[in-house]
Protein backbone atom coordinates (compact mmCIF):
# COMPACT_ATOMS: atom_id res chain seq x y z
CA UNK A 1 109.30 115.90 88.37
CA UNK A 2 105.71 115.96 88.41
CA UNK A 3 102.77 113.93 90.61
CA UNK A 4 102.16 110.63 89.10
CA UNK A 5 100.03 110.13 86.23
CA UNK A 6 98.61 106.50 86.26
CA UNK A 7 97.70 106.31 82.50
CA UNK A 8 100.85 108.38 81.03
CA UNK A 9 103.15 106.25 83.40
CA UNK A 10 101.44 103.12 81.85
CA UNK A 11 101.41 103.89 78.02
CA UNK A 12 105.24 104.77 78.74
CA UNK A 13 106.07 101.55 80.45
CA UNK A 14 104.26 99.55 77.18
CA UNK A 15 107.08 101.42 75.03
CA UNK A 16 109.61 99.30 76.61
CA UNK A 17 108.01 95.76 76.81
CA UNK A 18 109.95 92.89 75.06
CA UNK A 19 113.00 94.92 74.60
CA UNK A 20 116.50 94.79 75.91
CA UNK A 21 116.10 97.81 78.54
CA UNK A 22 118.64 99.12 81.25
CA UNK A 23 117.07 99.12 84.30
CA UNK A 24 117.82 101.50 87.66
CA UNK A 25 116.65 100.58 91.00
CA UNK A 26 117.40 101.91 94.21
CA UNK A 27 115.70 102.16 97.98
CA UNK A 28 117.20 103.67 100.86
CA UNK A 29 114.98 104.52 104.33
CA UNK A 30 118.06 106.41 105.43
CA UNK A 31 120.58 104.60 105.53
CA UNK A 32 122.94 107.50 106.50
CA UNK A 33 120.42 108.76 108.86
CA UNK A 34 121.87 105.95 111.25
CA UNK A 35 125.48 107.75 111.39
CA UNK A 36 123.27 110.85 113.40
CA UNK A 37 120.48 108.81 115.01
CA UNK A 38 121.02 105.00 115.80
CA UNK A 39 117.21 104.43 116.29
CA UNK A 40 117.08 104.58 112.63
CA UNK A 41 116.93 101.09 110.96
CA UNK A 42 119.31 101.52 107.69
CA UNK A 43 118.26 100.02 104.95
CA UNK A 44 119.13 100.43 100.79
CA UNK A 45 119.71 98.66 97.84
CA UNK A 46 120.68 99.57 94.39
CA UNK A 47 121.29 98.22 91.32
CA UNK A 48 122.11 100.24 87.89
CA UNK A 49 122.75 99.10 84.62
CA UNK A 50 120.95 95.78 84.52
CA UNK A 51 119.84 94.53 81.05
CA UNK A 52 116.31 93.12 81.62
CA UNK A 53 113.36 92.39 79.14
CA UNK A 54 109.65 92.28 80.35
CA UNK A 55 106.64 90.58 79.14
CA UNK A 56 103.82 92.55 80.88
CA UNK A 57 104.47 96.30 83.25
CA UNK A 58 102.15 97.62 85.22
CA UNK A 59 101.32 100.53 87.57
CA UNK A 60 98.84 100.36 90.49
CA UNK A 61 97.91 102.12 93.42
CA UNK A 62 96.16 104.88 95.12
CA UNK A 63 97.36 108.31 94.95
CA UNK A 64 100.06 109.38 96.51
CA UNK A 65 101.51 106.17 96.33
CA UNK A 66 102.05 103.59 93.30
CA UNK A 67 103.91 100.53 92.72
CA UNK A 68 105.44 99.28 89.51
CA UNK A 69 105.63 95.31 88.62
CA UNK A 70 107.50 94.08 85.37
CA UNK A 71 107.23 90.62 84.40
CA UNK A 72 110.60 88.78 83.29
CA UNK A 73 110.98 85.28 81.93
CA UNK A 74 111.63 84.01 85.24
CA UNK A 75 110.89 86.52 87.79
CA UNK A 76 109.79 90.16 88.52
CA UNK A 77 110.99 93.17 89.05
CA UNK A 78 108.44 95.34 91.50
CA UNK A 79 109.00 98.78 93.10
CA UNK A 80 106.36 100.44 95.38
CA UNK A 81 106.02 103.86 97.19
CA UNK A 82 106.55 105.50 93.61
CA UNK A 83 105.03 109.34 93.98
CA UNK A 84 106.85 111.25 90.98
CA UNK A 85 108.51 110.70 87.43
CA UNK A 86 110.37 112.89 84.97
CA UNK A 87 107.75 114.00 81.81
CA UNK A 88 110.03 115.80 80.07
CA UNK A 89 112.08 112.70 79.10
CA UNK A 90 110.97 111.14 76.42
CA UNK A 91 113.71 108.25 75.71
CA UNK A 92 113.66 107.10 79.50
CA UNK A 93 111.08 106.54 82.14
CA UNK A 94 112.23 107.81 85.56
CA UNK A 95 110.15 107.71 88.22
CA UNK A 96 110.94 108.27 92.23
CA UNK A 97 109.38 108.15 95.37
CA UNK A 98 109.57 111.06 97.94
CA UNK A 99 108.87 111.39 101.40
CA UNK A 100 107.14 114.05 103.16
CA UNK A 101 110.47 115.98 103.33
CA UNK A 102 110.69 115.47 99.87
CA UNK A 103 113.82 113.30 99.89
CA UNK A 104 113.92 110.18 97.96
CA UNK A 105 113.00 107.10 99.23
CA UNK A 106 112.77 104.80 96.22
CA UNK A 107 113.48 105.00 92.51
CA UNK A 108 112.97 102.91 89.25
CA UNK A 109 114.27 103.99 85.99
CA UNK A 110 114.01 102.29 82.60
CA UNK A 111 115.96 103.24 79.58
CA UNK A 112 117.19 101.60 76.16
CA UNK A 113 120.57 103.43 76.80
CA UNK A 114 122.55 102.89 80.17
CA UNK A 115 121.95 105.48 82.71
């Protein structure tokens, strides 16, 4: 995975708008971190698979970190802390966000196959 490019990342999300896409989200601050240190708040959420279609994407933000926002019929999907994505896919975006340890904190994923 490479450092975010704002303008690739964009021009990749417009390949997917008004399509039925899969979609991949997940966030976890360490959830399992708790098990070895209970001052850790754990927190995650996933979802994989979903069929969603989008009217307008977008990518914002300052470098290191960027957020994603995808407009639905009736709603949004939005992911933020986004450092990373894959450029050597070409039929799915993946993007991720690290932490300074370099383990993943958050990750959106958009494909017209399921994951």
């Amino acid at each position: 995975m490479q450092r975010i490019i704002p303008s690739e990342v964009q021009r990749r999300i417009e390949l997917f708008t008004d399509q039925d896409i899969y979609v991949h989200m997940e966030m976890t601050t360490g959830a399992y971190a708790a098990h070895h240190d209970s001052s850790k708040h754990p927190a995650a959420n996933f979802i994989s698979n979903a069929v969603i279609r989008f009217s307008h994407g977008s990518i914002s933000g300052v470098d290191p970190y960027y957020r994603v926002g995808l407009k639905l019929g009736q709603g949004w999907v939005y992911t933020e802390g986004l450092t990373h994505y894959e450029e050597s896919e070409t039929d799915r975006l993946i993007m991720a966000g690290h932490n300074s340890e370099g383990k993943l904190v958050v990750a959106l994923q958009l494909s017209r196959e399921p994951f």
